[in-house]
Protein backbone atom coordinates (compact mmCIF):
# COMPACT_ATOMS: atom_id res chain seq x y z
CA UNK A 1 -10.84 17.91 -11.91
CA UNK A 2 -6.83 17.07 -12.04
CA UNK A 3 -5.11 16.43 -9.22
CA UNK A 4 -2.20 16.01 -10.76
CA UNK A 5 -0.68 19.52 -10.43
CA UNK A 6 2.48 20.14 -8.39
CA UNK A 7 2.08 19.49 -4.83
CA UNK A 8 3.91 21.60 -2.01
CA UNK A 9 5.99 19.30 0.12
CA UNK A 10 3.81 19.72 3.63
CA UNK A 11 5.15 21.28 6.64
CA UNK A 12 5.23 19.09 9.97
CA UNK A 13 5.92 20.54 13.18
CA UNK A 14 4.21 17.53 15.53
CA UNK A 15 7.04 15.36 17.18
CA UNK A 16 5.28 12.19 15.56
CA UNK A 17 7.08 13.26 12.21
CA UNK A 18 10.41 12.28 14.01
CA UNK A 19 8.98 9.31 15.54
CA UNK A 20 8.05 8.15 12.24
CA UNK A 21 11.43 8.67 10.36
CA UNK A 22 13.28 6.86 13.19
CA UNK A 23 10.69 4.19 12.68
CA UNK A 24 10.90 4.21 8.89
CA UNK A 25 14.53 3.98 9.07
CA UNK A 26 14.59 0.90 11.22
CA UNK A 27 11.86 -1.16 8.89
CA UNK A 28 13.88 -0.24 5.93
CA UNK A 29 16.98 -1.55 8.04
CA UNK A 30 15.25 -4.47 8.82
CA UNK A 31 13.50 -5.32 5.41
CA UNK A 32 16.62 -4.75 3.27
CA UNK A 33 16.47 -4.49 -0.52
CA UNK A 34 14.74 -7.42 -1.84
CA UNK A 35 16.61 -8.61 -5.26
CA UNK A 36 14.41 -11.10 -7.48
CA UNK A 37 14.15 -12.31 -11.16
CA UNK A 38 11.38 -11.04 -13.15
CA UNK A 39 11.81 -13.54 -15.71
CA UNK A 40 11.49 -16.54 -13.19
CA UNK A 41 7.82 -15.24 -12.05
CA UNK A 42 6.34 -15.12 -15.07
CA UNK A 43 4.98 -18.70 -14.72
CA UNK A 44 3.87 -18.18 -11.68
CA UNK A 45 1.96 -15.00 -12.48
CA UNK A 46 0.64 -17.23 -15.56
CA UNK A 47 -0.85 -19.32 -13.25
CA UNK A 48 -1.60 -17.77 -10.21
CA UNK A 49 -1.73 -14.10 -10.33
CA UNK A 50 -3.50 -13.41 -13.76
CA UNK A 51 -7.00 -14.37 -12.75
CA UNK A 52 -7.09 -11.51 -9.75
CA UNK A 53 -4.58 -8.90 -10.74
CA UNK A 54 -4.35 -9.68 -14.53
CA UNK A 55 -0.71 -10.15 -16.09
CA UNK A 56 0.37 -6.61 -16.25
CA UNK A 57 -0.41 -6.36 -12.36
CA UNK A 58 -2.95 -3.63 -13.19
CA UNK A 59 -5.92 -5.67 -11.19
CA UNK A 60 -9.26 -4.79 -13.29
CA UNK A 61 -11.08 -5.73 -10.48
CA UNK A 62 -11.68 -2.79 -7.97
CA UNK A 63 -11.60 -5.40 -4.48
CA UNK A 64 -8.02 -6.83 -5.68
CA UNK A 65 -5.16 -4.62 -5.45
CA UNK A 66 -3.46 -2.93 -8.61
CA UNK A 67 0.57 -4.53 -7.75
CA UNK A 68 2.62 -2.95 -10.92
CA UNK A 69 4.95 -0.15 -9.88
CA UNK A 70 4.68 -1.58 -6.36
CA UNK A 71 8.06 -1.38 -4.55
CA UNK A 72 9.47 -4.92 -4.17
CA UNK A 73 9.93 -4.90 -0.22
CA UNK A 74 6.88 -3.96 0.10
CA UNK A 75 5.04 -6.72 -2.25
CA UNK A 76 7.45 -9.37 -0.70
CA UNK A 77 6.66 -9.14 2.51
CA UNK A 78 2.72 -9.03 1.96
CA UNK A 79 3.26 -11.82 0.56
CA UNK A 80 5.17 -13.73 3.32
CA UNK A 81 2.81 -12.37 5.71
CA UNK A 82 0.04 -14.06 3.85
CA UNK A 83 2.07 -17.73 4.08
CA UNK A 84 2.33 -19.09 8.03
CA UNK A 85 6.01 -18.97 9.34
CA UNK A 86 7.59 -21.60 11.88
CA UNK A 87 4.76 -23.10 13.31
CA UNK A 88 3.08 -19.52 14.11
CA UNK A 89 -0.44 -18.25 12.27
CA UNK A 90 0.14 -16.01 9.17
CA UNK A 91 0.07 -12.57 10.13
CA UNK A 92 -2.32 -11.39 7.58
CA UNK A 93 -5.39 -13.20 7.45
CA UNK A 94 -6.75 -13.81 4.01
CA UNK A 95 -8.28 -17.35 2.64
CA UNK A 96 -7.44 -17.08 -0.91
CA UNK A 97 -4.20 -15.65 -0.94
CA UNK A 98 -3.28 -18.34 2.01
CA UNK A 99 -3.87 -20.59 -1.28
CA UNK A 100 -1.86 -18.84 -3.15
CA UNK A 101 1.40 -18.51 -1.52
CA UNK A 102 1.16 -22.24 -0.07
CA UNK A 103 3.87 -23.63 -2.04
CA UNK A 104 5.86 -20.47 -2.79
CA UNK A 105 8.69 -20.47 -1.13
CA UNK A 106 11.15 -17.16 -0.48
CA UNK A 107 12.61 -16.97 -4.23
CA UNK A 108 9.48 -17.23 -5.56
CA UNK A 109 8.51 -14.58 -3.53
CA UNK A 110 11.31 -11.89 -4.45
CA UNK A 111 10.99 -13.05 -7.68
CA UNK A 112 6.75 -11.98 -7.93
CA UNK A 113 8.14 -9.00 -6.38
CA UNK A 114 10.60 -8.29 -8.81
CA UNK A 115 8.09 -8.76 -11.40
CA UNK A 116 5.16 -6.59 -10.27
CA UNK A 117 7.54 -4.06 -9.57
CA UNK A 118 8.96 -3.81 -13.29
CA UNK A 119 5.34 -3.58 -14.70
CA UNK A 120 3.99 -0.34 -15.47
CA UNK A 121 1.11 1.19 -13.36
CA UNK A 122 -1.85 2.62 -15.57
CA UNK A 123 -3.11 6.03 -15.02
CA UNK A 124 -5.87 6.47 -13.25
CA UNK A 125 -7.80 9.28 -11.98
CA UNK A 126 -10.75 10.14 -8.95
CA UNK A 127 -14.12 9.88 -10.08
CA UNK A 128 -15.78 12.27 -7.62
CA UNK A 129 -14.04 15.49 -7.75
CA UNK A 130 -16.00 16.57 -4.45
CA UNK A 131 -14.96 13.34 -2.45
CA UNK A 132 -11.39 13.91 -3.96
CA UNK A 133 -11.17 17.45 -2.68
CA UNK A 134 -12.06 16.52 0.62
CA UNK A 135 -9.40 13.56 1.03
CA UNK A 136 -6.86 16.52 -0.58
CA UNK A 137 -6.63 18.23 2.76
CA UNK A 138 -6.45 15.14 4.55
CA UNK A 139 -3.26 13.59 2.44
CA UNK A 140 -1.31 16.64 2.05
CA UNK A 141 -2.07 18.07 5.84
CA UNK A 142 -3.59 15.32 8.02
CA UNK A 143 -6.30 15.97 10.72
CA UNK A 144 -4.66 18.30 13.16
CA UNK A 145 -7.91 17.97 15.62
CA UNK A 146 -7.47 14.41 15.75
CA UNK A 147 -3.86 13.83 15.72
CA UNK A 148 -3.35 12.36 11.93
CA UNK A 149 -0.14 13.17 10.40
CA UNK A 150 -0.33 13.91 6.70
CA UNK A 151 -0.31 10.74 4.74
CA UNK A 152 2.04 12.56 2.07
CA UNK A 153 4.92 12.53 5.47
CA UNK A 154 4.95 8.58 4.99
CA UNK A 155 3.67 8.09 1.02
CA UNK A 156 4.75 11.34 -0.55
CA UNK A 157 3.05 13.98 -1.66
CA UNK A 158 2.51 12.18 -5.07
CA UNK A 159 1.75 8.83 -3.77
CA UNK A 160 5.05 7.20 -4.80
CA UNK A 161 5.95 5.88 -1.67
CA UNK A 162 9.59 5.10 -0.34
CA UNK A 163 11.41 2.31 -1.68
CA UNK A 164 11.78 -0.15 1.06
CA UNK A 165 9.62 1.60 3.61
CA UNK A 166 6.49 2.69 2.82
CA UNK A 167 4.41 1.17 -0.07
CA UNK A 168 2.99 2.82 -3.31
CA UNK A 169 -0.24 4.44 -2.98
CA UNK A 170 -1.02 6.12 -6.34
CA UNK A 171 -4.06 5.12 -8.74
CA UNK A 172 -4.78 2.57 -6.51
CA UNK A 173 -8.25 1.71 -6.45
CA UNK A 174 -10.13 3.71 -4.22
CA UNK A 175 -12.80 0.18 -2.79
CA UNK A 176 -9.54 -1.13 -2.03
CA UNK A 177 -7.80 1.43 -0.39
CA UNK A 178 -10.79 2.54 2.08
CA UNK A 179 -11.42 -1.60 2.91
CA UNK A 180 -7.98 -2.06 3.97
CA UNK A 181 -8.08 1.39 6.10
CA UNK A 182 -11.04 0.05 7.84
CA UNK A 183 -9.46 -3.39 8.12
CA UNK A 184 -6.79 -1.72 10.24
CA UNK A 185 -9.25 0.76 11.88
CA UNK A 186 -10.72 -2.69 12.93
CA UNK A 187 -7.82 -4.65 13.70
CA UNK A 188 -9.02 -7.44 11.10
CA UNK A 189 -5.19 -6.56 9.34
CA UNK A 190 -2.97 -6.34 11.67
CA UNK A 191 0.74 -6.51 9.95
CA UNK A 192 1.52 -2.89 10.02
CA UNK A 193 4.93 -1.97 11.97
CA UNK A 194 5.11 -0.53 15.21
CA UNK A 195 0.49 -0.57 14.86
CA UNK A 196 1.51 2.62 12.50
CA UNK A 197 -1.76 1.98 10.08
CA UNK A 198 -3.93 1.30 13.01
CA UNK A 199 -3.14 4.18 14.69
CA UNK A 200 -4.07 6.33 12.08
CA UNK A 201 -7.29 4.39 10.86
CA UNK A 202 -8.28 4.36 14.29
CA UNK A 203 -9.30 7.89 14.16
CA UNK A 204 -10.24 7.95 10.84
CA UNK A 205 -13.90 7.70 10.33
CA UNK A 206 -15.66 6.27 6.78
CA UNK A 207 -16.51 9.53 5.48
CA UNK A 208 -12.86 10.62 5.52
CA UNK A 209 -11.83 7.14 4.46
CA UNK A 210 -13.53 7.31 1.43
CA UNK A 211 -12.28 10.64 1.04
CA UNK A 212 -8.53 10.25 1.09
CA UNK A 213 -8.88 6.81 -0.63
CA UNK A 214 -10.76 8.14 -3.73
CA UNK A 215 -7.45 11.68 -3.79
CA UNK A 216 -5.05 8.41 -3.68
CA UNK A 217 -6.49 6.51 -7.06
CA UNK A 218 -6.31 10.03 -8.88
CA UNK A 219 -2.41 10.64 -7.63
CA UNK A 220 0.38 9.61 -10.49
């Protein structure tokens, strides 16, 4: 089945739909536009980024995320939440990319971000139409009963994101997608503004997990 076909912007009535522009305004405030050179990463991707999310950034490998098309802010700051900052822990726990960004420093940074962001994401599409239908009804109109906003309010309707505030979800694999929802739902990631992802992974159970995560990798 395609789930590609136009998409009616959701209505949202709930006050957490203002909550979450104010917030989205302030984080893009904060972040600012991150400006890096492409050109300047490509050794770094040569060496360090290849292995796990292959050169084009579209990551073969369904545990490592797919970073091409990613919006810069976004990429950047994973990354310098992955690297310890003044003396305090790094605020997303994870052993091999603590390796990785060791000896980056900030340019590099922007500049991976750059990079990524220029490359082209691949089409992809949902391999269980079923599973996909279900996590439909959950992206474009949340889970009333439980108090989940839409995810199309924050990612839009067809996955794209918002440039500085909200990251890319589309054709991202869909074993990567539901392990970082239940890494918030568990509090193992915890480097989500204002506890946003946690919030809504908290209620989120795996069968609707799976559900909206395997909707997301067919969205382009």
């Amino acid at each position: 089945m395609d789930y590609r076909q136009p998409i009616r912007r959701p209505q949202f009535r709930q006050p957490l739909l203002a909550a979450l522009l104010l917030l989205a305004t302030q984080t893009a405030v904060a972040q600012g536009v991150i400006k890096g050179d492409p050109a300047k990463a490509q050794q770094i991707v040569t060496q360090l980024c290849v292995a796990c999310h292959a050169a084009d950034g579209n990551s073969p490998a369904p545990v490592n995320p797919i970073l091409a098309g990613q919006h810069p802010e976004y990429t950047y700051r994973q990354l310098m939440n992955f690297k310890p900052q003044g003396g305090k822990p790094a605020e997303r726990n994870n052993a091999v990319m603590a390796g990785m960004v060791a000896n980056l420093s900030e340019d590099d940074m922007k500049n991976l971000a750059a990079y990524f962001a220029a490359q082209k994401a691949k089409p992809r599409a949902a391999r269980d139409a079923a599973l996909a239908k279900q996590g439909e009804a959950i992206y474009r109109g949340g889970i009333m009963s439980k108090g989940v906003a839409a995810c199309a309010s924050c990612h839009a309707p067809n996955g794209a994101g918002i440039p500085a505030q909200y990251p890319r979800l589309a054709g991202q694999h869909a074993e990567y997608t539901a392990g970082q929802l239940k890494a918030f739902r568990s509090g193992q990631r915890a480097n989500d503004p204002a506890q946003m992802m946690r919030g809504v992974a908290a209620k989120l159970n795996d069968q609707e997990i799976a559900a909206v995560s395997e909707y997301i990798a067919g969205l382009r």
